[in-house]
Protein backbone atom coordinates (compact mmCIF):
# COMPACT_ATOMS: atom_id res chain seq x y z
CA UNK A 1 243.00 -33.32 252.15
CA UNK A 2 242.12 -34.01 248.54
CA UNK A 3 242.36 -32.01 245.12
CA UNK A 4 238.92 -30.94 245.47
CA UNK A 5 238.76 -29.82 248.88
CA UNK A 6 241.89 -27.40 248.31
CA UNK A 7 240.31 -26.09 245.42
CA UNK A 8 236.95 -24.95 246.53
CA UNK A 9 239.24 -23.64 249.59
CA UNK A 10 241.39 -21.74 246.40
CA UNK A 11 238.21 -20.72 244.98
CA UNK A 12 236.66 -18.94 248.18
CA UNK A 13 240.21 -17.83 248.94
CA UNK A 14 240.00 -16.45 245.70
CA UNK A 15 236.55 -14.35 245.67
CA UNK A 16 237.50 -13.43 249.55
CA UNK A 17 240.46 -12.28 248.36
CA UNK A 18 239.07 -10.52 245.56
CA UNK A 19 236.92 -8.08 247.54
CA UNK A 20 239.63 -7.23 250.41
CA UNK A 21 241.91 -6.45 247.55
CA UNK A 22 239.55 -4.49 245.72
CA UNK A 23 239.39 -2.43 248.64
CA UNK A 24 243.12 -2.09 249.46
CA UNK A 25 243.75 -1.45 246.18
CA UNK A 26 240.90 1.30 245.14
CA UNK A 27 242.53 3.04 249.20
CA UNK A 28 246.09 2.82 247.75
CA UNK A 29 244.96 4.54 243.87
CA UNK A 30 243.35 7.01 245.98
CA UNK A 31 245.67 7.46 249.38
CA UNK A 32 248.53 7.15 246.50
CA UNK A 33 247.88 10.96 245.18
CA UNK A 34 248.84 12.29 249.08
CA UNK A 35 251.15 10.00 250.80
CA UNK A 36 254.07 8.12 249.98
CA UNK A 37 253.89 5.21 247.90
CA UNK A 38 254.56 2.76 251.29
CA UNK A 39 252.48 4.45 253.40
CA UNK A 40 249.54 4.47 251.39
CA UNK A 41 250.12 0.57 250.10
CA UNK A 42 250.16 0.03 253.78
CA UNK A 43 247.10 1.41 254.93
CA UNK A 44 245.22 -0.21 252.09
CA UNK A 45 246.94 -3.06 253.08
CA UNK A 46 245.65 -3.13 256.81
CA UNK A 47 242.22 -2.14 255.44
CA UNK A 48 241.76 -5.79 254.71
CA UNK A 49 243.43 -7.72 257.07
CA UNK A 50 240.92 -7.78 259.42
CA UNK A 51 237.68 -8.59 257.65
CA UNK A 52 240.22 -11.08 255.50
CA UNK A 53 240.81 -12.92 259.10
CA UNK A 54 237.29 -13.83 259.61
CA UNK A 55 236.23 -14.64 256.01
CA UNK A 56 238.87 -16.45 255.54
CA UNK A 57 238.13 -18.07 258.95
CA UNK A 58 235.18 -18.59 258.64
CA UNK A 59 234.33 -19.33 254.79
CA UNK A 60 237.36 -20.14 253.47
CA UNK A 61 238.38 -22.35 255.41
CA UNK A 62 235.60 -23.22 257.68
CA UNK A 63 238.17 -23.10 261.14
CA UNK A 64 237.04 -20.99 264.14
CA UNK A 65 237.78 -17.87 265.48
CA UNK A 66 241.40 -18.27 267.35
CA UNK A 67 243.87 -15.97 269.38
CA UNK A 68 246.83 -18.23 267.80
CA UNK A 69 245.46 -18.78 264.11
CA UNK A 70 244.55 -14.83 264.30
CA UNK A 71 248.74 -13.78 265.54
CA UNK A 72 250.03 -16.45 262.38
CA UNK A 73 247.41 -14.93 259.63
CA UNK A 74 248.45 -11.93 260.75
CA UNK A 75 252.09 -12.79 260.87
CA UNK A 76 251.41 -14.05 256.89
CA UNK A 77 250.43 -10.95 255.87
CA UNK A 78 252.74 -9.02 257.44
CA UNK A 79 255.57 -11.12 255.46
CA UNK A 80 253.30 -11.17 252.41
CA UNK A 81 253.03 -6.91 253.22
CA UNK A 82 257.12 -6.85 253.42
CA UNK A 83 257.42 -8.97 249.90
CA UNK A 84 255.09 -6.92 248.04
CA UNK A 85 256.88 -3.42 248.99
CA UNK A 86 260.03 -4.89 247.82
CA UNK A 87 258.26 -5.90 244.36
CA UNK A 88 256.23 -2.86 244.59
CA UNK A 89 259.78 -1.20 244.75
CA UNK A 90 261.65 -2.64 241.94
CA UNK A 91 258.31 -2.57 239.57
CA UNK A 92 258.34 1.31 240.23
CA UNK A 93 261.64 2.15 240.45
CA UNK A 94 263.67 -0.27 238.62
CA UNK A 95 260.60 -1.56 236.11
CA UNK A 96 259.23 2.26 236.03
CA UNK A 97 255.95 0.93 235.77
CA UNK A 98 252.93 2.80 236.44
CA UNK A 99 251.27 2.65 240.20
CA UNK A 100 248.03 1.03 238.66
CA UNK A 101 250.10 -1.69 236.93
CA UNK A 102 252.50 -2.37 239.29
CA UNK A 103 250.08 -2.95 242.21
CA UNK A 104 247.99 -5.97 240.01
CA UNK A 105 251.72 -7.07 239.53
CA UNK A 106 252.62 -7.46 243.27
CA UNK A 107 248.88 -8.97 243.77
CA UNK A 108 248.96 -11.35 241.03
CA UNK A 109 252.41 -12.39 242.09
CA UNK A 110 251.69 -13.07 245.68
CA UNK A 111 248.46 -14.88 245.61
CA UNK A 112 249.43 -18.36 245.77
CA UNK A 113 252.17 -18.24 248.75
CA UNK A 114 249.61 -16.44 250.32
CA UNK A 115 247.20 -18.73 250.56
CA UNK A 116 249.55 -21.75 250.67
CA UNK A 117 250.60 -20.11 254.64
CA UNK A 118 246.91 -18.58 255.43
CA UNK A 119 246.15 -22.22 254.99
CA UNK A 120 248.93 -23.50 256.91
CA UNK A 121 248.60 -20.63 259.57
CA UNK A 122 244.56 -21.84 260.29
CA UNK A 123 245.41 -25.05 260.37
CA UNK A 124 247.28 -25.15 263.21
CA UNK A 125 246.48 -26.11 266.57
């Protein structure tokens, strides 16, 4: 795979990404004022896991629609999910950062693993 390919791939990852993180993260500011931190990052969270499966599917990564590749994306988030409440933690608690501020932190932070497995994860067989 060349330089080029994996960037246009970064680059739709990117604006994919983008909009399923605007909406988990406009759920969690709001969700945020009633529920527990976790909770409420985790609904968000799930929000955009499942239209991120078939964009990213599908124009990311141009791959079809699998059982297997749909259990490891899955499976990425869920690890990427378990990562960012841990830095979500310390940037609240240890950090005392605000919500808003902390939750670009975590997102910022986790981009590029997460699309270094999502790419693995639809490229398997």
């Amino acid at each position: 795979m060349t330089t080029a390919v994996v960037s246009r791939e970064f680059i739709r990852f990117l604006i994919v990404g983008a909009s399923n993180t605007l909406v988990a993260y406009g759920a969690y500011l709001l969700l945020v004022n009633w529920l527990p931190y976790p909770i409420a990052w985790g609904i968000g969270y799930l929000l955009g896991i499942g239209s991120g499966y078939v964009a990213n599917a599908l124009f990311v990564f141009k791959k079809p629609l699998r059982g297997r590749s749909a259990l490891a994306f899955f499976c990425v988030y869920l690890a990427q999910y378990l990562v960012s409440i841990l830095l979500l933690k310390v940037a609240l608690e240890v950090l005392l950062l605000p919500h808003w501020l902390a939750a670009i932190g975590v997102i910022v932070l986790t981009i590029p693993p997460t699309f270094l497995f999502i790419r693995i994860a639809l490229n398997s067989k």
